[in-house]
PDB file of N, CA and C in Angstrom:
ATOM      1  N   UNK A   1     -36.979 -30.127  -0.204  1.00  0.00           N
ATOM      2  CA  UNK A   1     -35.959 -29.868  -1.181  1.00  0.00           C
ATOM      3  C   UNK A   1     -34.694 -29.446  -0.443  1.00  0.00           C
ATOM      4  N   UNK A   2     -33.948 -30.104  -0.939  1.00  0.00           N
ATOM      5  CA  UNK A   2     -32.433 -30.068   0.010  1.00  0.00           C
ATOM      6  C   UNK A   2     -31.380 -28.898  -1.243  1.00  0.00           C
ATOM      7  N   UNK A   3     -31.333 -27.709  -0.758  1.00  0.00           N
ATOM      8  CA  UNK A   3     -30.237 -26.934  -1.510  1.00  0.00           C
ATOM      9  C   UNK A   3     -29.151 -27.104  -1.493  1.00  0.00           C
ATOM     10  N   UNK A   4     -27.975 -27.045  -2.217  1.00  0.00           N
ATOM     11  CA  UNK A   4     -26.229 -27.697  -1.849  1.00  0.00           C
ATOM     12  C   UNK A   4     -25.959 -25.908  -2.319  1.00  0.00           C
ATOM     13  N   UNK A   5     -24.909 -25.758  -2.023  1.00  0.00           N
ATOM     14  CA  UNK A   5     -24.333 -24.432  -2.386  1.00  0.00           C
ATOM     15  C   UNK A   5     -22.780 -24.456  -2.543  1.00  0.00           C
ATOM     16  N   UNK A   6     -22.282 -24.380  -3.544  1.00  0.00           N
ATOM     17  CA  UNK A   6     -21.016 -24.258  -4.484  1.00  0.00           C
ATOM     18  C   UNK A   6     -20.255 -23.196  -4.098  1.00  0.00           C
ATOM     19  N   UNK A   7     -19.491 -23.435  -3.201  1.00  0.00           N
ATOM     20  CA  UNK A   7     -18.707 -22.507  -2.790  1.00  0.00           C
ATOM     21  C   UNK A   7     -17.592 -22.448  -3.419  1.00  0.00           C
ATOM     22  N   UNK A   8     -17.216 -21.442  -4.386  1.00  0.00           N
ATOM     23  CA  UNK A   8     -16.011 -21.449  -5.084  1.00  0.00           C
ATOM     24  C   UNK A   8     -15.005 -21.102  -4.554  1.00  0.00           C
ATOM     25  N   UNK A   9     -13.609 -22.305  -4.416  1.00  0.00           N
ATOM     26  CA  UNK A   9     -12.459 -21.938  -3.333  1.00  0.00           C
ATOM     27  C   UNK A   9     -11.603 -20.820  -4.522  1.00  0.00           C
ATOM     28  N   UNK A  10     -11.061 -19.804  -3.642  1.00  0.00           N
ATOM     29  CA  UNK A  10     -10.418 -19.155  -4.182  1.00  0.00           C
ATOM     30  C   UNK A  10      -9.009 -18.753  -4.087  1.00  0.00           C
ATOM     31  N   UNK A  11      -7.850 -18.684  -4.442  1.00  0.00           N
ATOM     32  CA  UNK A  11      -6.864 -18.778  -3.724  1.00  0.00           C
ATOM     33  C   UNK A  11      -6.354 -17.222  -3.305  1.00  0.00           C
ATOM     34  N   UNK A  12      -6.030 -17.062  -2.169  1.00  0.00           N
ATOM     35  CA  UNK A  12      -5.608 -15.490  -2.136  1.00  0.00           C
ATOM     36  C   UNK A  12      -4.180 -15.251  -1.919  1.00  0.00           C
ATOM     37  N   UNK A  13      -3.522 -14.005  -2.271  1.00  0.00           N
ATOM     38  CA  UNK A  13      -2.514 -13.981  -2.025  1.00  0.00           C
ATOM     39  C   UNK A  13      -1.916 -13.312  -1.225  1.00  0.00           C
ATOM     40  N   UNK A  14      -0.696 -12.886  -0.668  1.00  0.00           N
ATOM     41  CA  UNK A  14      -0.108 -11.855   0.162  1.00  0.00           C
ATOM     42  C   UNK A  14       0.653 -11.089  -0.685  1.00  0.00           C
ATOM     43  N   UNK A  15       0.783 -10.153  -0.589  1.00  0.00           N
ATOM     44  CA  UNK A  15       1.609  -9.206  -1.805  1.00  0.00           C
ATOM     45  C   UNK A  15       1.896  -8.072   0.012  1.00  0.00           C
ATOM     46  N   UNK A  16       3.264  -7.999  -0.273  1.00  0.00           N
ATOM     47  CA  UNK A  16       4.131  -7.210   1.170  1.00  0.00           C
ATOM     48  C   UNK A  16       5.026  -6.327   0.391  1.00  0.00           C
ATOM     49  N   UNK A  17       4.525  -5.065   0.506  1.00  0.00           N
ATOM     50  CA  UNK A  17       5.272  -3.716   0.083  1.00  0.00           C
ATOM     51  C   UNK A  17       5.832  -2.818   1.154  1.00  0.00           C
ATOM     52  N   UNK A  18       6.637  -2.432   0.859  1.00  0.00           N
ATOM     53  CA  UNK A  18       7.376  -1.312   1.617  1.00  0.00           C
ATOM     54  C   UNK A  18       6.923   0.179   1.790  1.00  0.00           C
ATOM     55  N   UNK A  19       6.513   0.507   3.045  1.00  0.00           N
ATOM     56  CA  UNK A  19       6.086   1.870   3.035  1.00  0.00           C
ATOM     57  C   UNK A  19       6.203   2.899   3.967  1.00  0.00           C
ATOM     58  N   UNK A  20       6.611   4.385   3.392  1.00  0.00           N
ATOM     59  CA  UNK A  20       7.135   5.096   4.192  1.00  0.00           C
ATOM     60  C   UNK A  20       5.985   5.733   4.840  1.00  0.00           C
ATOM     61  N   UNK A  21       6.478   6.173   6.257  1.00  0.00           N
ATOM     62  CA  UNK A  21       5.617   7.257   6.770  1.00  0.00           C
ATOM     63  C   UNK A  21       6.222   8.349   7.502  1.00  0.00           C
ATOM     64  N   UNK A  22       5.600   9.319   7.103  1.00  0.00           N
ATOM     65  CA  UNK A  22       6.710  10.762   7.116  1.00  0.00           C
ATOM     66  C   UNK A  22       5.596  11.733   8.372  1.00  0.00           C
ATOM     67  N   UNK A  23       5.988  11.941   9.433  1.00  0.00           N
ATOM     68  CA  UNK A  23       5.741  12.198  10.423  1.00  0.00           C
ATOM     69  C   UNK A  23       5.848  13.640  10.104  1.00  0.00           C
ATOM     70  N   UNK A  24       4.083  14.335   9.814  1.00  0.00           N
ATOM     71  CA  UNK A  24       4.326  16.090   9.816  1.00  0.00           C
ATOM     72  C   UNK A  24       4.576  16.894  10.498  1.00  0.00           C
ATOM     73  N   UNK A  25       5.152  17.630  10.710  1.00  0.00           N
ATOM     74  CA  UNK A  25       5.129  19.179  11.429  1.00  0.00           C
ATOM     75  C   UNK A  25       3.536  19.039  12.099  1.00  0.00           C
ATOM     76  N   UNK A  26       2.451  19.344  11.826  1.00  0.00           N
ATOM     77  CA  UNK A  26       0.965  19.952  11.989  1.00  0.00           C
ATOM     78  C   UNK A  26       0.551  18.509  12.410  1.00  0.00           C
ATOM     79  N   UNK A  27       1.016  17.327  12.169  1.00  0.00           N
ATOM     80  CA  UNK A  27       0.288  16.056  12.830  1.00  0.00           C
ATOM     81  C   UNK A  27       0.210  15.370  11.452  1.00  0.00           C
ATOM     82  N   UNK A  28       0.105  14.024  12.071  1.00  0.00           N
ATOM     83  CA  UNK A  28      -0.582  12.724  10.872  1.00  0.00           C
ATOM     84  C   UNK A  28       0.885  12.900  10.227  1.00  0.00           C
ATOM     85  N   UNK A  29       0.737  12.156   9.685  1.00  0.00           N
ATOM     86  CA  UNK A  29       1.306  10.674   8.460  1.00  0.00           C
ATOM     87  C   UNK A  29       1.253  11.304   7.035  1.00  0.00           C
ATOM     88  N   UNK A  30       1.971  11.523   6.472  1.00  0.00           N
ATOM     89  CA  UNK A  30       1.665  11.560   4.751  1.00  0.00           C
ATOM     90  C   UNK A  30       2.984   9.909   4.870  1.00  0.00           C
ATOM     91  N   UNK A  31       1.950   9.132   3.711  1.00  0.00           N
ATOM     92  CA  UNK A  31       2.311   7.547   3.238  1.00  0.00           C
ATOM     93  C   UNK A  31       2.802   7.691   2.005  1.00  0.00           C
ATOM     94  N   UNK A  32       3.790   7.290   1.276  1.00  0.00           N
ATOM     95  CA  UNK A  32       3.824   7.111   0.057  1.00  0.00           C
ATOM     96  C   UNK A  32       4.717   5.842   0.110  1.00  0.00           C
ATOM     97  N   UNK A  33       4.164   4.570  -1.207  1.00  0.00           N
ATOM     98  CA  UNK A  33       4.901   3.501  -1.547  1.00  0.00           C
ATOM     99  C   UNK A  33       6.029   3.580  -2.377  1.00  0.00           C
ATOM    100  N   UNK A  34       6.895   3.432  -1.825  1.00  0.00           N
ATOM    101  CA  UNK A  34       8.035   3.234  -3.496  1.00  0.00           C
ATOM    102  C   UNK A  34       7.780   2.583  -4.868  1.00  0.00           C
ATOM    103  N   UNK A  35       7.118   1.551  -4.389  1.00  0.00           N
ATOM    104  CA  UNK A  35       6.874   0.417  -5.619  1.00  0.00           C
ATOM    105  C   UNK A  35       5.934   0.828  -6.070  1.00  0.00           C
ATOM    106  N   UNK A  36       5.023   2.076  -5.704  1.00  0.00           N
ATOM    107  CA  UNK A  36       3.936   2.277  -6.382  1.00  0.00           C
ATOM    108  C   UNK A  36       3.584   3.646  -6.180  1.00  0.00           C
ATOM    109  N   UNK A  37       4.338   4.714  -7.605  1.00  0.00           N
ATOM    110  CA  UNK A  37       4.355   6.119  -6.749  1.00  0.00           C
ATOM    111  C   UNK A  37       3.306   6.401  -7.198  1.00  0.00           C
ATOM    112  N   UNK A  38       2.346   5.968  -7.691  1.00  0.00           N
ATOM    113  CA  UNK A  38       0.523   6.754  -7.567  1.00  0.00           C
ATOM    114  C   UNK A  38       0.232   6.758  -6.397  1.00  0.00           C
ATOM    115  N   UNK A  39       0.676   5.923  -5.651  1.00  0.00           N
ATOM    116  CA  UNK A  39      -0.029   5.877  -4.075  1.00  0.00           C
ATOM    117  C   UNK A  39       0.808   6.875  -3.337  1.00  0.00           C
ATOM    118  N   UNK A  40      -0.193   7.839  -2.769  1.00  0.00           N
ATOM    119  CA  UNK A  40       0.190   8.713  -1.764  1.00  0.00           C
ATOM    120  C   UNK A  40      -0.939   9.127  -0.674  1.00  0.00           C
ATOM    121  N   UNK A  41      -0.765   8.829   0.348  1.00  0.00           N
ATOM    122  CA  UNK A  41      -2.178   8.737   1.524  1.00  0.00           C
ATOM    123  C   UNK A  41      -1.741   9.616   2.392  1.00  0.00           C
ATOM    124  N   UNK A  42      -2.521   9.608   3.216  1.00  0.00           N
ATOM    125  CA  UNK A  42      -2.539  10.326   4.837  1.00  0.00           C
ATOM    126  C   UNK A  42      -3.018   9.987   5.606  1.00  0.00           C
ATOM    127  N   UNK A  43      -2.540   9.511   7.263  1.00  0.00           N
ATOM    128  CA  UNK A  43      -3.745   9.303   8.166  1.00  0.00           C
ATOM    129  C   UNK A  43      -3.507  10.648   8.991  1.00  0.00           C
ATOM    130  N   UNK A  44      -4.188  10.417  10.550  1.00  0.00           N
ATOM    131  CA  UNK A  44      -4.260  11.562  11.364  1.00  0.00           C
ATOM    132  C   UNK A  44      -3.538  11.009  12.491  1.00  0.00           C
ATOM    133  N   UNK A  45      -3.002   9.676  12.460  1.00  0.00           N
ATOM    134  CA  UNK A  45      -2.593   8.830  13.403  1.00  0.00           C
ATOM    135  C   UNK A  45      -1.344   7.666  12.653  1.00  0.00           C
ATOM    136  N   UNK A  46      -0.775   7.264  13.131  1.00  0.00           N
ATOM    137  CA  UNK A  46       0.398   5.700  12.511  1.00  0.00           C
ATOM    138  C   UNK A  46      -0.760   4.959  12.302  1.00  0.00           C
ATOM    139  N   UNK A  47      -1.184   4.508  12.999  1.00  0.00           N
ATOM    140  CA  UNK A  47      -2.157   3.578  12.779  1.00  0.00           C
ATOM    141  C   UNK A  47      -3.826   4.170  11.664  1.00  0.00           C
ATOM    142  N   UNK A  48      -4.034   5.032  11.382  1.00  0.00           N
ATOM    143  CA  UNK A  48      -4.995   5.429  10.672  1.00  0.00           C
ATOM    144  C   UNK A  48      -4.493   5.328   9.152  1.00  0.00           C
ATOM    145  N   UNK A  49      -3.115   6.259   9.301  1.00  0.00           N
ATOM    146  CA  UNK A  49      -2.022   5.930   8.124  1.00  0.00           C
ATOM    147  C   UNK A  49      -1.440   4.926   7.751  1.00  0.00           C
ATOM    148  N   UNK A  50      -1.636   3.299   8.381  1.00  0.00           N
ATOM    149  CA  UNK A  50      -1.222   2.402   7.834  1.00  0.00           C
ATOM    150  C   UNK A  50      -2.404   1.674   7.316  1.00  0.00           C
ATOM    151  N   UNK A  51      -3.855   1.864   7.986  1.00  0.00           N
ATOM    152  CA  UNK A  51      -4.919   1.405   7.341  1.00  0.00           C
ATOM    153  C   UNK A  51      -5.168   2.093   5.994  1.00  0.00           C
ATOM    154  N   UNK A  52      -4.928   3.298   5.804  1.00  0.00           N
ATOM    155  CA  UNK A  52      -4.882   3.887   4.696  1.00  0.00           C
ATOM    156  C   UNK A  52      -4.198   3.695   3.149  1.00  0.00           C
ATOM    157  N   UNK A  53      -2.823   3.352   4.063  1.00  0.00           N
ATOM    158  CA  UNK A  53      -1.717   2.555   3.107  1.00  0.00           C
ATOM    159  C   UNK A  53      -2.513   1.357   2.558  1.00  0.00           C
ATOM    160  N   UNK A  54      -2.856   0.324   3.407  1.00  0.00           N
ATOM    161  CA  UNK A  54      -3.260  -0.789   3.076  1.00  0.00           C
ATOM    162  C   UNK A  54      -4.477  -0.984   2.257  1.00  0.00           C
ATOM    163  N   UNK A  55      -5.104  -0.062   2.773  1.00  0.00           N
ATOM    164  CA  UNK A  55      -6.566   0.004   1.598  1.00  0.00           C
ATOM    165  C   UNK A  55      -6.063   0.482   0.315  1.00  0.00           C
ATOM    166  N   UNK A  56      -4.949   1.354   0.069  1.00  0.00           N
ATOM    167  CA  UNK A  56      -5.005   1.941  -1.280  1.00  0.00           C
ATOM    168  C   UNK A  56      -4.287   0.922  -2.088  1.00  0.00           C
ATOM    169  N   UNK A  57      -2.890   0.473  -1.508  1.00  0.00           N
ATOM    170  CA  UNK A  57      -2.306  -0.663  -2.206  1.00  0.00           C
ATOM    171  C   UNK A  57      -3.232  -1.490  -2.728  1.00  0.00           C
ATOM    172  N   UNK A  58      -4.121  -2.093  -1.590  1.00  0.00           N
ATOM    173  CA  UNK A  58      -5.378  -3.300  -1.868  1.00  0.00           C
ATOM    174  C   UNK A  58      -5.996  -2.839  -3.117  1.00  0.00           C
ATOM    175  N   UNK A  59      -6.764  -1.494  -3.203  1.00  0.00           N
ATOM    176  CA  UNK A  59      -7.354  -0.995  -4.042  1.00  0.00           C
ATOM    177  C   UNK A  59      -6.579  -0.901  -5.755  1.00  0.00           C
ATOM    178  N   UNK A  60      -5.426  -0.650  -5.401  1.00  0.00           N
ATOM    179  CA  UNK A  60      -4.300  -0.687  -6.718  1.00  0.00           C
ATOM    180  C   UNK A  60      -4.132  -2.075  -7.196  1.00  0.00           C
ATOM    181  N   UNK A  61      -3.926  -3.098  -6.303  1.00  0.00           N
ATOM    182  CA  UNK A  61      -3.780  -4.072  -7.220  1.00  0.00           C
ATOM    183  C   UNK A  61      -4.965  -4.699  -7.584  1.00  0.00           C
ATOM    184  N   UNK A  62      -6.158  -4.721  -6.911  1.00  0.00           N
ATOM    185  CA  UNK A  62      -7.489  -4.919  -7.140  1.00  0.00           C
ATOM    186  C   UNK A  62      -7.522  -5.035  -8.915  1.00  0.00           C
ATOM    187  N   UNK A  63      -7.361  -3.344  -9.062  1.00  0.00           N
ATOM    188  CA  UNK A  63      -7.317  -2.522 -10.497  1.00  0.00           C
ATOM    189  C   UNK A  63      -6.491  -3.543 -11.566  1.00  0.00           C
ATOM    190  N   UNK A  64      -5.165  -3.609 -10.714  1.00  0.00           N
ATOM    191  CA  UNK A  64      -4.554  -4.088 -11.845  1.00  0.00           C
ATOM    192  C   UNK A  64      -4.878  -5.462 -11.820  1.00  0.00           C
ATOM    193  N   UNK A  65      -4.941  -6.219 -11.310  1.00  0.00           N
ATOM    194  CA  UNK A  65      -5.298  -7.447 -11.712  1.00  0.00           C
ATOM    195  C   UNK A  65      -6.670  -7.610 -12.561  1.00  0.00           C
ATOM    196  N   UNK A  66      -7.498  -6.594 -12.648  1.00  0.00           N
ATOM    197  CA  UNK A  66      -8.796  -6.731 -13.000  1.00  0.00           C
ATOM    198  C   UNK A  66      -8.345  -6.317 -14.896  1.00  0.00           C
ATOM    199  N   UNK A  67      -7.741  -5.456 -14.694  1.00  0.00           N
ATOM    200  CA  UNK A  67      -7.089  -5.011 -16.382  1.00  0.00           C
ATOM    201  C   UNK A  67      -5.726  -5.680 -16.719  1.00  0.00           C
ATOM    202  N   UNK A  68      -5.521  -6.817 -16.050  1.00  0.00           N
ATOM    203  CA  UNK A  68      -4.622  -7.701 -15.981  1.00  0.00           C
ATOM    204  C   UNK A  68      -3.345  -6.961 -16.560  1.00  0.00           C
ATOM    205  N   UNK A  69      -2.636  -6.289 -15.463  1.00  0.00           N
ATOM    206  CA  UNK A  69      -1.878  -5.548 -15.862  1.00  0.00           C
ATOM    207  C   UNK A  69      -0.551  -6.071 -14.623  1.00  0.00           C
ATOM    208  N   UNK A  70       0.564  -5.735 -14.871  1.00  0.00           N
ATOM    209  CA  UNK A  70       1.388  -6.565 -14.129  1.00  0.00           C
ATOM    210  C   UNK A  70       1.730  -5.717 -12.403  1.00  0.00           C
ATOM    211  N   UNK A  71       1.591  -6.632 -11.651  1.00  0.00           N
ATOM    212  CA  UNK A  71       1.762  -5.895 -10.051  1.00  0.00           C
ATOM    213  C   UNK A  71       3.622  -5.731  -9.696  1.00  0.00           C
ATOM    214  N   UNK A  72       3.446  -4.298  -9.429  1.00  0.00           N
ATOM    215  CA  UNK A  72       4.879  -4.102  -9.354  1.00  0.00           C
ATOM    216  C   UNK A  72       5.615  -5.049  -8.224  1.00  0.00           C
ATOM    217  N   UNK A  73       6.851  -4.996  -8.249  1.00  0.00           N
ATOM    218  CA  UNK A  73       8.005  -5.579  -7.164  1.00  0.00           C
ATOM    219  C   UNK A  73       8.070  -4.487  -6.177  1.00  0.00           C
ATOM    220  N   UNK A  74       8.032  -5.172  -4.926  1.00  0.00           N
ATOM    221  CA  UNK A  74       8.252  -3.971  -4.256  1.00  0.00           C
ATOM    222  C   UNK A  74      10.182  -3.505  -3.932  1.00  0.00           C
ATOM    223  N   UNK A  75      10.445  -2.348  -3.973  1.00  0.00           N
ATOM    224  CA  UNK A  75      11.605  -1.762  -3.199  1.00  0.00           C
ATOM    225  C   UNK A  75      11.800  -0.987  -2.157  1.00  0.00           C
ATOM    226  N   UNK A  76      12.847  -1.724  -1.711  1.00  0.00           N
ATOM    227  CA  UNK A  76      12.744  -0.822  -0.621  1.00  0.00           C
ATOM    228  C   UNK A  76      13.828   0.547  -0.550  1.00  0.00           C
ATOM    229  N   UNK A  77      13.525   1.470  -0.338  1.00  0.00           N
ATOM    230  CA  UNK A  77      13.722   2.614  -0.329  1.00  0.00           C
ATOM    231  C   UNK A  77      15.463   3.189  -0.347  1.00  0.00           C
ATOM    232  N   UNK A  78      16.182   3.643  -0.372  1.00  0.00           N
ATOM    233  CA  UNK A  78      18.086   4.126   0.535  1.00  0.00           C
ATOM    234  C   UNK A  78      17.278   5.687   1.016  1.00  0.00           C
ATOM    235  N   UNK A  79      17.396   5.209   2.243  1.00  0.00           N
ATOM    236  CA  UNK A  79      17.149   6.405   3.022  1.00  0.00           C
ATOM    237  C   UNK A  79      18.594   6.601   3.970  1.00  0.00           C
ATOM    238  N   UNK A  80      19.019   8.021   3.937  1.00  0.00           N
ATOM    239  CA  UNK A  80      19.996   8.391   4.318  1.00  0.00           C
ATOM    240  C   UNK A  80      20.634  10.326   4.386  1.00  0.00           C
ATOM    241  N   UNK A  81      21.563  10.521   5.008  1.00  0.00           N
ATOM    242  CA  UNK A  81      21.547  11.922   5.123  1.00  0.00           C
ATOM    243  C   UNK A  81      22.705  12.684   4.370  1.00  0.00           C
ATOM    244  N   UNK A  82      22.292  13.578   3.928  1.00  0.00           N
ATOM    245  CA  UNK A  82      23.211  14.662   2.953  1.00  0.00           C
ATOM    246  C   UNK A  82      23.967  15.782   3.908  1.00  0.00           C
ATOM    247  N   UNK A  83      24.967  15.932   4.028  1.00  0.00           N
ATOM    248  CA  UNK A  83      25.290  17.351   4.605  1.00  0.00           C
ATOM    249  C   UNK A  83      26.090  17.830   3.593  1.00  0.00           C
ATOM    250  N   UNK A  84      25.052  19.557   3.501  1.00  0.00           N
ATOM    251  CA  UNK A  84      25.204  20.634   2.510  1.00  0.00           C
ATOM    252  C   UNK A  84      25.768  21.851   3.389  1.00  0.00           C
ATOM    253  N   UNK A  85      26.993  22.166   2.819  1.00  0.00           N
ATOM    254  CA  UNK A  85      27.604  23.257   3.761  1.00  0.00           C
ATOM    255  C   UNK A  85      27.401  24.410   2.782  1.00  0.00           C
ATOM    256  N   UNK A  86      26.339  25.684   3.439  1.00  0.00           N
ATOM    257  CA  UNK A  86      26.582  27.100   2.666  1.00  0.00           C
ATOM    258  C   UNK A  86      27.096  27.842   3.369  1.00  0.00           C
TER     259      UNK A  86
END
């Protein structure tokens, strides 16, 4: 008996968001996305903190596509400096 197996092609996508990483005092990364302010992570490293980023985004749109809910646009951030004279 010869089995065939149906591999269902699936199409995947790239979805590329913008994300900050804020270098602590005490060490590590606190992450937060603009386009998606539920997401807020931490690694202990840049690189621990961008796997982190990436799993949670992944994990967020996972969600929303599953409750077919619409995936935000990403923005990117105006980062820039204030001088406050007291």
């Amino acid at each position: 008996m010869i089995k065939i197996l149906a591999v269902r092609e699936t199409k995947m996508k790239i979805y590329n968001f913008t994300v900050v990483f804020e270098p602590l005092g005490e060490g590590g990364y606190n992450v937060i996305v603009p386009a998606i302010p539920e997401i807020c992570t931490f690694g202990e490293t840049l690189e621990e903190a961008k796997a982190m980023a990436a799993d949670a985004i992944k994990c967020y749109i996972e969600s929303a596509l599953k409750a077919n809910e619409p995936i935000p646009e990403d923005r990117e951030p105006s980062i820039g400096r204030i001088a406050v004279r007291i």
